[in-house]
N, C-alpha and C. Protein backbone atom coordinates (compact mmCIF):
# COMPACT_ATOMS: atom_id res chain seq x y z
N UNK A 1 0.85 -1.16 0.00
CA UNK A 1 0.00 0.00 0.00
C UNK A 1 0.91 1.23 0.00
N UNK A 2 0.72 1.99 -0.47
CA UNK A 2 1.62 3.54 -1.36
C UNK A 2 1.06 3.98 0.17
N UNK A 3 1.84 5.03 0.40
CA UNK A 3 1.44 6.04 1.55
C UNK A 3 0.52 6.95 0.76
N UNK A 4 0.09 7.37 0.55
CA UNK A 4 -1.04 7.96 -0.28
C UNK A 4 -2.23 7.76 0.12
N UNK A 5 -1.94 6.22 -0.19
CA UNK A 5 -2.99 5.12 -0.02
C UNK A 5 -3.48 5.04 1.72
N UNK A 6 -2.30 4.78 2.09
CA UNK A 6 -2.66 4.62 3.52
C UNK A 6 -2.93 5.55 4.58
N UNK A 7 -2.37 6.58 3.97
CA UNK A 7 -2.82 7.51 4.85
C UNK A 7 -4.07 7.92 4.54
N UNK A 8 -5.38 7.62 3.54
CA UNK A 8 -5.80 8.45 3.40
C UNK A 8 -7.30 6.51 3.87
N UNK A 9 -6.80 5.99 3.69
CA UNK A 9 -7.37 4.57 4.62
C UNK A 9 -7.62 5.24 6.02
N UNK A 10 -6.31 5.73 6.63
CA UNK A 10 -6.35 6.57 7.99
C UNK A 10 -7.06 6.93 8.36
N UNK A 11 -7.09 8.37 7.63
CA UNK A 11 -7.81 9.05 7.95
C UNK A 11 -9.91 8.58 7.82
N UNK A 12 -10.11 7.63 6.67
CA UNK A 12 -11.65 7.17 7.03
C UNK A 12 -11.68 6.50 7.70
N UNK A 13 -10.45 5.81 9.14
CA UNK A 13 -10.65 5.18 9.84
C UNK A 13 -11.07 5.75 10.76
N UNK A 14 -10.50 6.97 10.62
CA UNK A 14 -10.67 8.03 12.04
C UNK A 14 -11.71 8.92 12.14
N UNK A 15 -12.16 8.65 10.77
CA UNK A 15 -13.37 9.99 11.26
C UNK A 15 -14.62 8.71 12.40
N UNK A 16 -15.51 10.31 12.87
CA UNK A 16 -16.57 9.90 13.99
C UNK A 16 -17.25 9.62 13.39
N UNK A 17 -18.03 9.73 11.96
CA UNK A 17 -18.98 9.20 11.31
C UNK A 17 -18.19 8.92 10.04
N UNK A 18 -18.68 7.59 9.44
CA UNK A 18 -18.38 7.82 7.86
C UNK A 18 -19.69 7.06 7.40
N UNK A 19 -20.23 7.60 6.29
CA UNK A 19 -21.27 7.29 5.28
C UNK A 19 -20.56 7.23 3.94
N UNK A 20 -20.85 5.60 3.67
CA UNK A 20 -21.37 4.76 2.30
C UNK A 20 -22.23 5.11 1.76
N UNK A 21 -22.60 6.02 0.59
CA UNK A 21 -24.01 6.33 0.11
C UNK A 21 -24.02 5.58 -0.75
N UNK A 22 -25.05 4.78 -1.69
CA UNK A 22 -25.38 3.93 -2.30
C UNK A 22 -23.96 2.40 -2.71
N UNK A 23 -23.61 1.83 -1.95
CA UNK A 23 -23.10 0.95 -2.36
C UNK A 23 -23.02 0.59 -3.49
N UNK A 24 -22.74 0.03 -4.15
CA UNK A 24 -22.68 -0.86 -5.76
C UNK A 24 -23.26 -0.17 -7.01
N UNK A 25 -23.40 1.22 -6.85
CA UNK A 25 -24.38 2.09 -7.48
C UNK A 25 -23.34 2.04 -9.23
N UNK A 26 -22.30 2.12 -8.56
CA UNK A 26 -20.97 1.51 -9.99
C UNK A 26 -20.32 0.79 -9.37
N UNK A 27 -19.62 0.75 -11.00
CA UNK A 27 -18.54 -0.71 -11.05
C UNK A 27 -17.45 -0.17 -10.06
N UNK A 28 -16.97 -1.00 -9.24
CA UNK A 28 -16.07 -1.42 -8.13
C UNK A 28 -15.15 -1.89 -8.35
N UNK A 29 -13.55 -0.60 -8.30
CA UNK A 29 -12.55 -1.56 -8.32
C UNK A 29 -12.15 -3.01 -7.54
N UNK A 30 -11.09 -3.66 -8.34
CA UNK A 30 -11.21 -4.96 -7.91
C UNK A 30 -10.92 -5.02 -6.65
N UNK A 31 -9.90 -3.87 -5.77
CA UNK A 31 -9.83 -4.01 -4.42
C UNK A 31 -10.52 -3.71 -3.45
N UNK A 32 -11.79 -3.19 -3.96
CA UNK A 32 -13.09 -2.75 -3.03
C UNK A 32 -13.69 -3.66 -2.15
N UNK A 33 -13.41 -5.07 -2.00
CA UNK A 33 -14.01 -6.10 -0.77
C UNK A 33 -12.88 -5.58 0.25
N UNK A 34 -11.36 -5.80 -0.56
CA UNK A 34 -10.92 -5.88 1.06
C UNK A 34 -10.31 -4.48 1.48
N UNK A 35 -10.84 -3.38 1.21
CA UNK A 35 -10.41 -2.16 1.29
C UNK A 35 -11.90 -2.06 2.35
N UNK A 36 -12.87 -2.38 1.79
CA UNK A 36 -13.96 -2.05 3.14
C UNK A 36 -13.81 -3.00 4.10
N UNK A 37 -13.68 -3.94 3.82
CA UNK A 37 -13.25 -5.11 5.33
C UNK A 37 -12.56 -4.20 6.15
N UNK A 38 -11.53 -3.77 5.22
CA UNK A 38 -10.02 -3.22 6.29
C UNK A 38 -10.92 -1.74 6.88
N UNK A 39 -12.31 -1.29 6.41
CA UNK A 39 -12.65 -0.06 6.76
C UNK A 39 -13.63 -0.37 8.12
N UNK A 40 -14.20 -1.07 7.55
CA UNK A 40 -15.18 -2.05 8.64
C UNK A 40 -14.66 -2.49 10.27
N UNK A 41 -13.52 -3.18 10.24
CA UNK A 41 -13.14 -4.41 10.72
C UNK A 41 -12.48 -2.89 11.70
N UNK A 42 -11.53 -1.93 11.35
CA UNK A 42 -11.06 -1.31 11.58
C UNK A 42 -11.88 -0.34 12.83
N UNK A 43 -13.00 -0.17 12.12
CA UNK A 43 -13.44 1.05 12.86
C UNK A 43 -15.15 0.25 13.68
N UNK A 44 -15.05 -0.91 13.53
CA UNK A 44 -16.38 -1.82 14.36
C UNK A 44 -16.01 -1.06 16.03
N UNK A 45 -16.86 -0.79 16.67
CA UNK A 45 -17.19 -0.42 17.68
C UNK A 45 -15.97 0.33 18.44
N UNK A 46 -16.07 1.16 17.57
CA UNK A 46 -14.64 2.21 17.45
C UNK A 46 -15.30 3.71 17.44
N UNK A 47 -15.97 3.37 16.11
CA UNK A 47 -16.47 4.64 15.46
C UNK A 47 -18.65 4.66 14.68
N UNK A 48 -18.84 5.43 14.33
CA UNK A 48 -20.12 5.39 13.61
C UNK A 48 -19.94 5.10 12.09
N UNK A 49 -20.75 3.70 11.27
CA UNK A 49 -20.96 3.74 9.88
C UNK A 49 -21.87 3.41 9.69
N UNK A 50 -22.51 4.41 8.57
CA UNK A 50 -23.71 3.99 7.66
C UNK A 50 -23.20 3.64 6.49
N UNK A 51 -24.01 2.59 6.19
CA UNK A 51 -24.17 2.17 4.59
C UNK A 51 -25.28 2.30 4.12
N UNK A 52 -25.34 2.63 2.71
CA UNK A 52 -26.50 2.44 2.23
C UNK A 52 -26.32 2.10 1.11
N UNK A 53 -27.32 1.09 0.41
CA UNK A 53 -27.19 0.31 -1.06
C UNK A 53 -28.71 -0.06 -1.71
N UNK A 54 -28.99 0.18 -2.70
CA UNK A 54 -30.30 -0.50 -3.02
C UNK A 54 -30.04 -2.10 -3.41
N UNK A 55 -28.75 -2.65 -3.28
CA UNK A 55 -28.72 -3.79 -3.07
C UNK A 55 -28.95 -4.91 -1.63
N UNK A 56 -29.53 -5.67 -1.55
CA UNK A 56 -29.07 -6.72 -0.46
C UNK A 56 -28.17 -7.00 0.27
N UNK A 57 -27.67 -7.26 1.19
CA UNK A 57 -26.22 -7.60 1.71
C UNK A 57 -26.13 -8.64 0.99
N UNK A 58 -26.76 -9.70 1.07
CA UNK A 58 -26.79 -11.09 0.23
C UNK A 58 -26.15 -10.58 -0.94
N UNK A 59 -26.18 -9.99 -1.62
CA UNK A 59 -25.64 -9.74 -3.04
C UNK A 59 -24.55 -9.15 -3.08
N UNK A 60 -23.77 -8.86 -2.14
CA UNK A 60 -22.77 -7.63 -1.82
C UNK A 60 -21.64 -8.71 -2.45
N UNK A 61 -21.40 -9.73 -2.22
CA UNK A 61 -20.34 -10.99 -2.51
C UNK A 61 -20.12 -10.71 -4.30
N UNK A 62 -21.24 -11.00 -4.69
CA UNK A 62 -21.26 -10.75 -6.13
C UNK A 62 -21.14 -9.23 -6.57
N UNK A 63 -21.84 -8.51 -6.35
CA UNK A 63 -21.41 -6.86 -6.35
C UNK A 63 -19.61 -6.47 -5.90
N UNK A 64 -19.31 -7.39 -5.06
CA UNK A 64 -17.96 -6.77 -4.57
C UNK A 64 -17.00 -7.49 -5.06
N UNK A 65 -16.97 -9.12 -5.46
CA UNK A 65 -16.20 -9.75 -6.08
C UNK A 65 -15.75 -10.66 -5.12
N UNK A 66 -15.67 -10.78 -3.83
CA UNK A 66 -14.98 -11.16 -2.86
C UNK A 66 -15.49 -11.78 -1.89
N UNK A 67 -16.13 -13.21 -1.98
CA UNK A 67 -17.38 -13.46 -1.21
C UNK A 67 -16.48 -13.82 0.58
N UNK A 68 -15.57 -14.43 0.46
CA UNK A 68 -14.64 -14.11 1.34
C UNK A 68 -14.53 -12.77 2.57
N UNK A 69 -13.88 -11.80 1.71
CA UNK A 69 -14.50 -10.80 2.63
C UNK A 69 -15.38 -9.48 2.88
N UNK A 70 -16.83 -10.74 2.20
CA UNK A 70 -17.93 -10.12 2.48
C UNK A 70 -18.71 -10.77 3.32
N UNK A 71 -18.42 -12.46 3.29
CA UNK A 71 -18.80 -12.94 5.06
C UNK A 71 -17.78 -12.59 5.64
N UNK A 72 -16.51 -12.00 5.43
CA UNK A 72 -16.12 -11.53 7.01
C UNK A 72 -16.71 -9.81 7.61
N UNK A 73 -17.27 -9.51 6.19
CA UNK A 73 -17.55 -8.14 6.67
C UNK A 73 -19.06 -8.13 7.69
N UNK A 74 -19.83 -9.24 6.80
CA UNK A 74 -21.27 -9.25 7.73
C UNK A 74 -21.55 -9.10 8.86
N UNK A 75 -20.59 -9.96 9.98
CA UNK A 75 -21.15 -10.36 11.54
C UNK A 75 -20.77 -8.76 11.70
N UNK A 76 -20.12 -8.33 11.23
CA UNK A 76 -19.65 -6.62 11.75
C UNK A 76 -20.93 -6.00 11.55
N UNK A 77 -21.43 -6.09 10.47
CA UNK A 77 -22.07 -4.84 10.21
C UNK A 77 -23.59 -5.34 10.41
N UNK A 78 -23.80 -6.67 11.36
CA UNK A 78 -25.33 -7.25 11.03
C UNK A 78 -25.24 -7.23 12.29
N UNK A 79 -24.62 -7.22 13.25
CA UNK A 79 -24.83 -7.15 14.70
C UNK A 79 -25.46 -5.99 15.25
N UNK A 80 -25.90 -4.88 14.48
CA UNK A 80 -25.98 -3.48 14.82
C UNK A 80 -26.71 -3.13 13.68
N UNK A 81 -27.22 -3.82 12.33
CA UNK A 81 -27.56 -3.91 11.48
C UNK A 81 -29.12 -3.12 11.52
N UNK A 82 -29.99 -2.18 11.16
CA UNK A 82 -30.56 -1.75 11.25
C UNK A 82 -31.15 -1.47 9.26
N UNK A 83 -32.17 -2.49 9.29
CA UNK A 83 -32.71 -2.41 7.40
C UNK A 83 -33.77 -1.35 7.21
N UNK A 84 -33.58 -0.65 6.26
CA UNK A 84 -34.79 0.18 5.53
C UNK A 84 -35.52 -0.15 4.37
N UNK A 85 -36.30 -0.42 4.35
CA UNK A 85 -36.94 -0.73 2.92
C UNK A 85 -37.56 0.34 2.43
């Protein structure tokens, strides 16, 4: 990871809120599963995240490429998980 890169991972680790607005709304570079894991995993009961997607979580595997770590991202984000329809 380029310092560029990481510092700027950092810094959305650190903020008090971060918002996902529409998930999968486009195409997703290929490192987008484990760049949110590492965003997720990072900041789980650390910090505040919203997501939002007009997709399913169920579908996030296929939307993200990485079904791997998109069940590791779930128990994070379904424990506290709050759905809107």
């Amino acid at each position: 990871m380029d310092r560029t890169r990481k510092e700027y991972m950092e810094w959305l680790v650190s903020l008090p809120l971060l918002i996902l607005d529409d998930l999968g709304m486009r195409k997703l570079p290929l490192t987008a599963a484990e760049d949110l894991l590492e965003i997720i995993m990072r900041r789980y009961e650390r910090a505040s995240t919203i997501v939002t997607s007009n997709r399913p979580v169920e579908d996030w595997a296929k939307l993200l490429g990485d079904a791997a770590a998109v069940t590791a991202i779930q128990p994070s984000i379904s424990t506290r998980l709050d759905v809107k329809t």
